[in-house]
PDB file of N, CA and C in Angstrom:
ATOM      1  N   UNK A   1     155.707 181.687 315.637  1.00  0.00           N
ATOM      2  CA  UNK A   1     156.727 182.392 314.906  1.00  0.00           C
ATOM      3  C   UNK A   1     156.049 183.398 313.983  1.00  0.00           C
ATOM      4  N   UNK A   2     156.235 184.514 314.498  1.00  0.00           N
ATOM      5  CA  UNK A   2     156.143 185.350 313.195  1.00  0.00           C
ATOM      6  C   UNK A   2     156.950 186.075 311.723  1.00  0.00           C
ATOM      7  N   UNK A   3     156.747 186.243 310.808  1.00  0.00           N
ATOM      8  CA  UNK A   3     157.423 186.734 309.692  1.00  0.00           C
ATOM      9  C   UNK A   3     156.597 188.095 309.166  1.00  0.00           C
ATOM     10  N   UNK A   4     157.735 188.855 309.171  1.00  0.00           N
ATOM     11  CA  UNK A   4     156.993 190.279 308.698  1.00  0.00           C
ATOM     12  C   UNK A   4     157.457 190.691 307.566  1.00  0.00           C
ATOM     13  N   UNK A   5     156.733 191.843 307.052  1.00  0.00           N
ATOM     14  CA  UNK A   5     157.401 192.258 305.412  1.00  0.00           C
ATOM     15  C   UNK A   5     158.018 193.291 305.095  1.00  0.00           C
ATOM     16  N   UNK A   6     158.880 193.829 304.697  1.00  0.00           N
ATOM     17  CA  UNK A   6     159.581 195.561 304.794  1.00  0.00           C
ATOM     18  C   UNK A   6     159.450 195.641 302.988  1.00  0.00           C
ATOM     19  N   UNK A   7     159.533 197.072 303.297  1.00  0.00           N
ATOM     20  CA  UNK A   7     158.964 197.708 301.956  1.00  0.00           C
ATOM     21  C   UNK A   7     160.773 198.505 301.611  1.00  0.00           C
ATOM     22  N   UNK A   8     161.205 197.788 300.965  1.00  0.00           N
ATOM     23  CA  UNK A   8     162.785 198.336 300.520  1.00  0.00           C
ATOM     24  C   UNK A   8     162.680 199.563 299.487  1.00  0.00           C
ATOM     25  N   UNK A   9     163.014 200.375 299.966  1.00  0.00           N
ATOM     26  CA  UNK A   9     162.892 202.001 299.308  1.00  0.00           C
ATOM     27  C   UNK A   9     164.807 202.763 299.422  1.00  0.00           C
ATOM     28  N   UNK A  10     164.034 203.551 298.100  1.00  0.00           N
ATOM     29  CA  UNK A  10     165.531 204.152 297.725  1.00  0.00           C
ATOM     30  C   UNK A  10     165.231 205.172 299.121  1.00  0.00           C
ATOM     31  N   UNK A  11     166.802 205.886 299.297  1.00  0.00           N
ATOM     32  CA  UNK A  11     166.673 207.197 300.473  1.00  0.00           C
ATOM     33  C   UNK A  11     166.344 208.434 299.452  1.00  0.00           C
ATOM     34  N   UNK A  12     166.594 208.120 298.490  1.00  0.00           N
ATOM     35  CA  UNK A  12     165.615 209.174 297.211  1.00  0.00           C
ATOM     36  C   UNK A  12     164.834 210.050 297.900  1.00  0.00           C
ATOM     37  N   UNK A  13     163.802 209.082 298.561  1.00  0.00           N
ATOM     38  CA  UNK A  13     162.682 209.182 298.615  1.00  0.00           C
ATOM     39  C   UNK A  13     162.530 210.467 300.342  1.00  0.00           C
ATOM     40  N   UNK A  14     163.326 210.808 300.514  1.00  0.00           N
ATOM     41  CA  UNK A  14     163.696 211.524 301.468  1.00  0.00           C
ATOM     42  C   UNK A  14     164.678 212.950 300.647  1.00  0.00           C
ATOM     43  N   UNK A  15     164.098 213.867 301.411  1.00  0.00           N
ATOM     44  CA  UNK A  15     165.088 214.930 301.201  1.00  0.00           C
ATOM     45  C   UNK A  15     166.227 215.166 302.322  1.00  0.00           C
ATOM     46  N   UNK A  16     167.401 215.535 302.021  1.00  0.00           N
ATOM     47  CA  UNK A  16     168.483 215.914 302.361  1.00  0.00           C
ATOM     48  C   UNK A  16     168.294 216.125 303.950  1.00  0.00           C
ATOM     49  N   UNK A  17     167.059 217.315 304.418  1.00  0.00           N
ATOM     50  CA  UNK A  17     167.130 217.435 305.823  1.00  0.00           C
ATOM     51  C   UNK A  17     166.355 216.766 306.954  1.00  0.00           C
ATOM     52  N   UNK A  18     165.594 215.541 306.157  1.00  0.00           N
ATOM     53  CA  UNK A  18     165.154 214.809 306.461  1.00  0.00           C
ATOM     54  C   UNK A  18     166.031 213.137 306.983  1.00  0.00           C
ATOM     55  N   UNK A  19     167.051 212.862 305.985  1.00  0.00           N
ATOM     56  CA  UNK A  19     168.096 212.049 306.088  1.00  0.00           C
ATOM     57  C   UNK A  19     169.248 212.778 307.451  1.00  0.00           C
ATOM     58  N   UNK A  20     169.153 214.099 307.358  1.00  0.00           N
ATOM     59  CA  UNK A  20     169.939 214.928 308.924  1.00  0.00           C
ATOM     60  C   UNK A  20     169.332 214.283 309.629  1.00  0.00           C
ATOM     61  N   UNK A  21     167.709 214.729 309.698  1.00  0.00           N
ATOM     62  CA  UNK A  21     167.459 214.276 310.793  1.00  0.00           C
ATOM     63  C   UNK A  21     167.616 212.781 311.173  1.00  0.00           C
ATOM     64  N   UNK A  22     167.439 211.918 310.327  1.00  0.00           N
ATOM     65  CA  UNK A  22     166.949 210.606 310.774  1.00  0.00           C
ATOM     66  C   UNK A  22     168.631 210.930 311.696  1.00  0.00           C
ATOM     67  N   UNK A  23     169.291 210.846 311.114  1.00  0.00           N
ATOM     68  CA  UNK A  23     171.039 210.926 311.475  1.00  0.00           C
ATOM     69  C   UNK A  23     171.250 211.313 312.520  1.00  0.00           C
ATOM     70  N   UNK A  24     170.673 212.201 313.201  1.00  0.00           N
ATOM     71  CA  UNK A  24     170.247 212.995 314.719  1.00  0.00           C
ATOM     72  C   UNK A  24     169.302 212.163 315.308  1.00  0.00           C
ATOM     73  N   UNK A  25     168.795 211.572 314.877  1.00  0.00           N
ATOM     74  CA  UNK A  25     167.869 210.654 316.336  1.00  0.00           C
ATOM     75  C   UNK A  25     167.092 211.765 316.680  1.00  0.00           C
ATOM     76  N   UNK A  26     166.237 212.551 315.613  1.00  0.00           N
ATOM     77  CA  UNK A  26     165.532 213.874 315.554  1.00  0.00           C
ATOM     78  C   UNK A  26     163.891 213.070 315.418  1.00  0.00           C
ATOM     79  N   UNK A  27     164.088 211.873 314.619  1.00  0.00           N
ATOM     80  CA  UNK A  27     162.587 211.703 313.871  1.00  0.00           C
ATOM     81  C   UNK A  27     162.187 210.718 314.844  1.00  0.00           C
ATOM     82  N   UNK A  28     160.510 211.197 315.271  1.00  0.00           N
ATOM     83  CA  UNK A  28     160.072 210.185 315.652  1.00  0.00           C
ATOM     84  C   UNK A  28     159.768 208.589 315.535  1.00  0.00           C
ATOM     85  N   UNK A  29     159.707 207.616 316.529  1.00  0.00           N
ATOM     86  CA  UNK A  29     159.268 206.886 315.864  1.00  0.00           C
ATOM     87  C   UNK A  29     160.598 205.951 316.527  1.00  0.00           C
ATOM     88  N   UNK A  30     160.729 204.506 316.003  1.00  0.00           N
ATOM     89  CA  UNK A  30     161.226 203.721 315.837  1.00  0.00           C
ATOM     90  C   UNK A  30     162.481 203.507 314.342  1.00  0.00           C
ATOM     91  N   UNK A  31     163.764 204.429 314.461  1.00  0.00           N
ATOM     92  CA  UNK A  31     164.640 204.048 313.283  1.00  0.00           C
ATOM     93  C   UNK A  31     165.739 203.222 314.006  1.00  0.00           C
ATOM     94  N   UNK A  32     166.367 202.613 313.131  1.00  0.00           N
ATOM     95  CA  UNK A  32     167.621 202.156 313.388  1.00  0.00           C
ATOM     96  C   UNK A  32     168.659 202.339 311.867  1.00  0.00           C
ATOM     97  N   UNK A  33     169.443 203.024 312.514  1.00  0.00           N
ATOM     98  CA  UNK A  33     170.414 203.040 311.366  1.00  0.00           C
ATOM     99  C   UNK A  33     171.358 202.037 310.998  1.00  0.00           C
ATOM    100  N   UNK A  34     171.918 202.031 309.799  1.00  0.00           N
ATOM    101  CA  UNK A  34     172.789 201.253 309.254  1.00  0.00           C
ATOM    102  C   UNK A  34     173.738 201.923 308.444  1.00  0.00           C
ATOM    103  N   UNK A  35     174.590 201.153 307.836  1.00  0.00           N
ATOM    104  CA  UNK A  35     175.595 201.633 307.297  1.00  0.00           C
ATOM    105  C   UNK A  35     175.492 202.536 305.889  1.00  0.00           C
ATOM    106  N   UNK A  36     173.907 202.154 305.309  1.00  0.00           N
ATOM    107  CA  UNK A  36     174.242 202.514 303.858  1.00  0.00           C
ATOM    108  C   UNK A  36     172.315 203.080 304.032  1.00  0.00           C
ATOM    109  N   UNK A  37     171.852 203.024 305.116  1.00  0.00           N
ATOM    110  CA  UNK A  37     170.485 203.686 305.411  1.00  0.00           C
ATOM    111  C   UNK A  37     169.973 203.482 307.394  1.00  0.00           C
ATOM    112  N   UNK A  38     168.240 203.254 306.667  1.00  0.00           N
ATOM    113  CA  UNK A  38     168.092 203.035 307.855  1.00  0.00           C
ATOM    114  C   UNK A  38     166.616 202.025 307.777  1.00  0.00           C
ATOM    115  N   UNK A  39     166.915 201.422 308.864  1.00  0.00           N
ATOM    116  CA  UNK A  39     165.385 201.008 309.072  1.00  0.00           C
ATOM    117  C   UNK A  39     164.537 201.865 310.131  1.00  0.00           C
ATOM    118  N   UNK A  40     162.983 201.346 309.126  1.00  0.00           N
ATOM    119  CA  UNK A  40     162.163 202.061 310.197  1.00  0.00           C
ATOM    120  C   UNK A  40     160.950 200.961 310.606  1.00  0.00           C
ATOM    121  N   UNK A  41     160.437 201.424 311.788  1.00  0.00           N
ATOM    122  CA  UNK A  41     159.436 200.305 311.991  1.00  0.00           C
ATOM    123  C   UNK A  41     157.830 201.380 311.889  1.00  0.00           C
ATOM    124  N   UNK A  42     157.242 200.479 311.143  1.00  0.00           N
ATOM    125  CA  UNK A  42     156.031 201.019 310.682  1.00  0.00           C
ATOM    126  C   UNK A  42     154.902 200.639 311.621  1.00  0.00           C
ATOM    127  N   UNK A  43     154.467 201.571 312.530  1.00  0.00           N
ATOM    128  CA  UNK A  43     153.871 201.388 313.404  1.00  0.00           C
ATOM    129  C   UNK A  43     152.242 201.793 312.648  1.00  0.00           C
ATOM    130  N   UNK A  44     151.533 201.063 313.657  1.00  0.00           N
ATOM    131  CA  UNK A  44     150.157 201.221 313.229  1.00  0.00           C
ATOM    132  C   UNK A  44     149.294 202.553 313.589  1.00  0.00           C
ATOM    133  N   UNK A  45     148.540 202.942 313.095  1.00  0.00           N
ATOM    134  CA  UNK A  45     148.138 204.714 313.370  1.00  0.00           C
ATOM    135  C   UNK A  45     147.578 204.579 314.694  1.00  0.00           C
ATOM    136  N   UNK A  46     146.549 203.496 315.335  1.00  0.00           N
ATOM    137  CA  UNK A  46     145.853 203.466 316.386  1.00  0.00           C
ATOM    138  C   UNK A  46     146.582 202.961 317.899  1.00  0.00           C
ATOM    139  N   UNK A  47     147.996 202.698 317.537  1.00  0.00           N
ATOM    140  CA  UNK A  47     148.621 202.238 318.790  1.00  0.00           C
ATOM    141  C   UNK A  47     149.448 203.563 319.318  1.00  0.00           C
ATOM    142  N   UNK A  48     149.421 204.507 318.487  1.00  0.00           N
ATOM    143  CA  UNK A  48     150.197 205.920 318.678  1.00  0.00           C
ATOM    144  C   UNK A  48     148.958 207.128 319.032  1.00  0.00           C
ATOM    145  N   UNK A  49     148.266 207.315 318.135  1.00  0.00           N
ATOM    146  CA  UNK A  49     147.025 208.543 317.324  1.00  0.00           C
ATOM    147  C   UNK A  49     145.931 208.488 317.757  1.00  0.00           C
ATOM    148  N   UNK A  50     145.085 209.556 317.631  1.00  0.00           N
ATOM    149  CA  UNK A  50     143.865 209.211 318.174  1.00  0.00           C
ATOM    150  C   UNK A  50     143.341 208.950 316.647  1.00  0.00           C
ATOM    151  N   UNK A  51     144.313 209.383 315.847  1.00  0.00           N
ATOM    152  CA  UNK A  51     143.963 210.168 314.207  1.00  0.00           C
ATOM    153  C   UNK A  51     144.877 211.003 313.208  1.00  0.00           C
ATOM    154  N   UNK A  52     144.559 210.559 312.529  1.00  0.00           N
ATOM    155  CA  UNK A  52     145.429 210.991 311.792  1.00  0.00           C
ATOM    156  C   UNK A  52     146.269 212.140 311.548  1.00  0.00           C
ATOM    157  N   UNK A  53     145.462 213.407 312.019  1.00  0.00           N
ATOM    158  CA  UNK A  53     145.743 214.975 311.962  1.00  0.00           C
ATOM    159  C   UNK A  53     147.526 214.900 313.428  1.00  0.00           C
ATOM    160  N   UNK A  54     146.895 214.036 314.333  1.00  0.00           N
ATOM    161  CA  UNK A  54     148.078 213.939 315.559  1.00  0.00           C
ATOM    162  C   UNK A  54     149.244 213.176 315.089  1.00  0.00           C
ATOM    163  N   UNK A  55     149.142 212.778 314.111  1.00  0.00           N
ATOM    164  CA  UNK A  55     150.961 211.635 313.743  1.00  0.00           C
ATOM    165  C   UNK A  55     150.835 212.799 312.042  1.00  0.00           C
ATOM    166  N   UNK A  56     149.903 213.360 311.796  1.00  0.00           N
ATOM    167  CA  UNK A  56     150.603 214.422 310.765  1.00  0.00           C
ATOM    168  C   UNK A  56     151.476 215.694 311.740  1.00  0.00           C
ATOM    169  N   UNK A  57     151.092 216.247 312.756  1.00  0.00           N
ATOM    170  CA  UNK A  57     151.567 216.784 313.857  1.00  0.00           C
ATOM    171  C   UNK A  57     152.976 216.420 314.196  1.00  0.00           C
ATOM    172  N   UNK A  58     152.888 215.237 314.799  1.00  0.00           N
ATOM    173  CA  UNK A  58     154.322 214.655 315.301  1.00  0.00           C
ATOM    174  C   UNK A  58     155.237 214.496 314.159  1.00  0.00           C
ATOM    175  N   UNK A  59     155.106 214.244 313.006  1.00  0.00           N
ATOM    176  CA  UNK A  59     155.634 214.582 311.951  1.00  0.00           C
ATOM    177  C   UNK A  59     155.818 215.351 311.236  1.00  0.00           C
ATOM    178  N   UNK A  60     155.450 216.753 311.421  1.00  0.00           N
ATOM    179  CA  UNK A  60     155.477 217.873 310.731  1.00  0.00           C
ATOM    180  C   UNK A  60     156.958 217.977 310.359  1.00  0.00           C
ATOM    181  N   UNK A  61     158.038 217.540 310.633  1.00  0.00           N
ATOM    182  CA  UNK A  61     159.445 217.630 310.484  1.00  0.00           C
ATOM    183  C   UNK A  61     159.742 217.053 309.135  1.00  0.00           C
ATOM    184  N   UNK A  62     159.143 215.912 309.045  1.00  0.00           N
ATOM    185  CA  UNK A  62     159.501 214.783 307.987  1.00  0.00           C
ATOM    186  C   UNK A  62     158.021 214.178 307.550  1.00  0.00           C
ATOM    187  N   UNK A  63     157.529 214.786 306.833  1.00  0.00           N
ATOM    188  CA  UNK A  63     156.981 214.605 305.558  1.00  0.00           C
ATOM    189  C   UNK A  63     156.906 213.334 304.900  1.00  0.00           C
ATOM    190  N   UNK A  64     157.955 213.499 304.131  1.00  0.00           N
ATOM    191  CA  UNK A  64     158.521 212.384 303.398  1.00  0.00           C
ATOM    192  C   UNK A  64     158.293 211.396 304.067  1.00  0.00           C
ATOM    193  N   UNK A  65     158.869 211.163 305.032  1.00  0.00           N
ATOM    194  CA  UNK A  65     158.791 209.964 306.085  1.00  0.00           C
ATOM    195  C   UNK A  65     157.800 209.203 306.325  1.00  0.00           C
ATOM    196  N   UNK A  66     156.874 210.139 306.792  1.00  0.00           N
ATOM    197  CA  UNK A  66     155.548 209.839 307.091  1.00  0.00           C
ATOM    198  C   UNK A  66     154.910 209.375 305.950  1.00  0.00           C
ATOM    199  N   UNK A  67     155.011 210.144 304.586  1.00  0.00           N
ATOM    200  CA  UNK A  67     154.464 208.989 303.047  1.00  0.00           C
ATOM    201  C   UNK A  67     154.659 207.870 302.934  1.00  0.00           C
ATOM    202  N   UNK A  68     156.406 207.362 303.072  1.00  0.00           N
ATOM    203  CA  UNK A  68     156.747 206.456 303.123  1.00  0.00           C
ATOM    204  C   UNK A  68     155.979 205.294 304.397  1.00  0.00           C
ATOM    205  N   UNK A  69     155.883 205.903 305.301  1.00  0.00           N
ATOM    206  CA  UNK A  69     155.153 205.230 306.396  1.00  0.00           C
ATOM    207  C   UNK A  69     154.040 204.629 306.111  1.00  0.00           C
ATOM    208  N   UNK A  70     152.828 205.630 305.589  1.00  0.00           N
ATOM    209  CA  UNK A  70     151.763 205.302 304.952  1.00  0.00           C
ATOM    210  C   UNK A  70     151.724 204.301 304.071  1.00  0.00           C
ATOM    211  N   UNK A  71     152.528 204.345 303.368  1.00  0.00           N
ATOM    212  CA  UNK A  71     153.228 203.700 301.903  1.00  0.00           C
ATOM    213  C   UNK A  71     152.906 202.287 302.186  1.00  0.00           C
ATOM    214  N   UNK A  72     153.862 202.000 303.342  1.00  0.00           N
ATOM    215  CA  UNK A  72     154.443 200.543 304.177  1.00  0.00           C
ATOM    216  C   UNK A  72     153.041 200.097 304.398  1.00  0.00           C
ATOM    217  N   UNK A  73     152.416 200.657 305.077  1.00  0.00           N
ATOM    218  CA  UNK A  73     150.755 201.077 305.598  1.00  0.00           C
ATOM    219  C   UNK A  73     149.900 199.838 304.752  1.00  0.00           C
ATOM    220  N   UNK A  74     149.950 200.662 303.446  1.00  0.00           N
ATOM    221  CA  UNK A  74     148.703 200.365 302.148  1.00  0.00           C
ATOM    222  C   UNK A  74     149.323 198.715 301.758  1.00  0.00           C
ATOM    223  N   UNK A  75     150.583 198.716 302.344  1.00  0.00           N
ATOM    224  CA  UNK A  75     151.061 197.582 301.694  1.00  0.00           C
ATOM    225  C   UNK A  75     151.553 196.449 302.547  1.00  0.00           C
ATOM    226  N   UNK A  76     150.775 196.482 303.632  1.00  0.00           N
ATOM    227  CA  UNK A  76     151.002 195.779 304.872  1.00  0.00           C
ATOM    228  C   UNK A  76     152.560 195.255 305.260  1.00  0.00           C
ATOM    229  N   UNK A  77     153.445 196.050 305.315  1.00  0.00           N
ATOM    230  CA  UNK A  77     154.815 196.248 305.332  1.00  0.00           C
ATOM    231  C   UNK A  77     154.860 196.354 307.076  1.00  0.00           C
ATOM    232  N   UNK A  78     155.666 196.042 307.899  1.00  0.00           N
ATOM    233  CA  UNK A  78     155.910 196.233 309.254  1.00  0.00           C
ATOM    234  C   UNK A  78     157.060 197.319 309.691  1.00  0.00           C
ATOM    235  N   UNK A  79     158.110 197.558 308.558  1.00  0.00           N
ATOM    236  CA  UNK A  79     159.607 197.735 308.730  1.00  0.00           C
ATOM    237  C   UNK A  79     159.482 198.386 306.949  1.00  0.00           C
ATOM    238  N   UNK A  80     160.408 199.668 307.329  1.00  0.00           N
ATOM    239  CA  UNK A  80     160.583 199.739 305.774  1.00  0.00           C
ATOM    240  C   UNK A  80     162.199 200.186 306.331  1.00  0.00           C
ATOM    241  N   UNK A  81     162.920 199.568 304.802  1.00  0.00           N
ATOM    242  CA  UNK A  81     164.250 199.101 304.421  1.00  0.00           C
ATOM    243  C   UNK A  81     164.864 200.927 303.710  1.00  0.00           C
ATOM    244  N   UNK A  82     165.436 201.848 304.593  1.00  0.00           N
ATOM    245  CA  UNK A  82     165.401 203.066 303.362  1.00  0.00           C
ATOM    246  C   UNK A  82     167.117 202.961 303.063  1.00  0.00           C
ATOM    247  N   UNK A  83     167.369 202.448 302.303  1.00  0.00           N
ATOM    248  CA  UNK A  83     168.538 201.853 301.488  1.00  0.00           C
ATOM    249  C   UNK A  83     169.186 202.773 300.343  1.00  0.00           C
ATOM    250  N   UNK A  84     170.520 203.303 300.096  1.00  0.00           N
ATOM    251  CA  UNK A  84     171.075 204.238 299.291  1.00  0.00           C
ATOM    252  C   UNK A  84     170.639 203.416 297.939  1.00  0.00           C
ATOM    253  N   UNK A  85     170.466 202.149 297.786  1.00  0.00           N
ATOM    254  CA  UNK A  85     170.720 201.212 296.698  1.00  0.00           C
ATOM    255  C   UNK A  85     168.892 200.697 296.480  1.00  0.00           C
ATOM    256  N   UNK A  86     168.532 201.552 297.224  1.00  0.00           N
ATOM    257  CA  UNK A  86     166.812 201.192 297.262  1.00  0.00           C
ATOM    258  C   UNK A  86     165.925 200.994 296.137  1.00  0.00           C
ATOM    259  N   UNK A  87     164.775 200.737 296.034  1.00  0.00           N
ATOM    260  CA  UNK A  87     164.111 200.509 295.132  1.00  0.00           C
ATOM    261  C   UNK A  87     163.245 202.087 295.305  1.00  0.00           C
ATOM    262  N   UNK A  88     163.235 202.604 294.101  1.00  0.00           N
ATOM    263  CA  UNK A  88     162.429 203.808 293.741  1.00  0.00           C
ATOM    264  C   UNK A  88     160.334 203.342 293.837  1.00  0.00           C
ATOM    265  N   UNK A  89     159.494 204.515 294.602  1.00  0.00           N
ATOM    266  CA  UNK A  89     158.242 204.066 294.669  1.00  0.00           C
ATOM    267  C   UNK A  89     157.637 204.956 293.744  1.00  0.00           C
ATOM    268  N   UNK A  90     157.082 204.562 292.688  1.00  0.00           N
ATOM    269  CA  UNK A  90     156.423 205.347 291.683  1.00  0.00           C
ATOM    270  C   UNK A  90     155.013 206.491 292.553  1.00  0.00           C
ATOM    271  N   UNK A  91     155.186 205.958 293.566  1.00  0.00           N
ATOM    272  CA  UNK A  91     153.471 206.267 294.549  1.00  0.00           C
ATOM    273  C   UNK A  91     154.398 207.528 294.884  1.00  0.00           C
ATOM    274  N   UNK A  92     156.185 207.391 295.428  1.00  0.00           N
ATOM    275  CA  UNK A  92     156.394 208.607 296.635  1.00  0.00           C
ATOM    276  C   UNK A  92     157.152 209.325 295.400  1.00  0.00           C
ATOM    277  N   UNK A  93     157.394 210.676 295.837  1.00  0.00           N
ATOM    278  CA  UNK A  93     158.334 211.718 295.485  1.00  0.00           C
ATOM    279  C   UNK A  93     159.337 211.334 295.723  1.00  0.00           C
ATOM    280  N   UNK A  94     160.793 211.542 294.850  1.00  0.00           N
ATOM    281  CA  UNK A  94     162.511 212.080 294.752  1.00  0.00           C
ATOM    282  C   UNK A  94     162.674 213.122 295.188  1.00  0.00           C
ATOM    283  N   UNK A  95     163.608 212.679 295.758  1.00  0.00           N
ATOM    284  CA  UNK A  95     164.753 214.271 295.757  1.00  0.00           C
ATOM    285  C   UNK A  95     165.817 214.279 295.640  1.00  0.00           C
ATOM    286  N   UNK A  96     166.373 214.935 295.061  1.00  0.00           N
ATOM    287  CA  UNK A  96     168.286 214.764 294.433  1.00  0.00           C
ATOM    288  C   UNK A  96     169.207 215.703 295.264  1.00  0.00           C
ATOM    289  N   UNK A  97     167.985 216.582 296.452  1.00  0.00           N
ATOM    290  CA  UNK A  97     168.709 217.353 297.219  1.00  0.00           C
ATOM    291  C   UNK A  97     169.909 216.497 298.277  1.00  0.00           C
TER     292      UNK A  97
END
């Protein structure tokens, strides 16, 4: 049995055309939406990348995203929780856009 950990984040932490996209099934990656956000699954850099510069690439859209990704990363998180009611990360940037 395994148990994994998600890193619960405000959607703050995303700008406006970044939250479009997730909404479009635009952003790479593994999301699933929900009613009041979305989940994402935090994949590991070496099962995708050769390196880092290639998942900054595939992400050039969403930014944000990809911090947050990292974020999950540093903090051995599997799944991050991006929740209207989220917890703010002193590490990522706001946006009120």
């Amino acid at each position: 049995m395994a148990a994994h950990q998600y890193l619960d984040l405000s959607t703050r932490h995303l700008p406006h055309s970044e939250r479009e996209g997730l909404d479009e099934g635009d952003a790479p990656g593994v999301i699933r939406p929900f009613t009041y956000g979305w989940w994402v699954h935090v994949h590991e850099l070496a099962d995708s990348y050769d390196n880092a510069d290639q998942e900054d690439e595939e992400y050039e859209d969403f930014p944000a995203l990809l911090a947050a990704i990292r974020r999950a990363r540093e903090l051995g998180c599997t799944w991050i929780l991006l929740d209207s009611d989220g917890e703010l990360d002193d590490e990522l940037p706001t946006h009120d856009d």
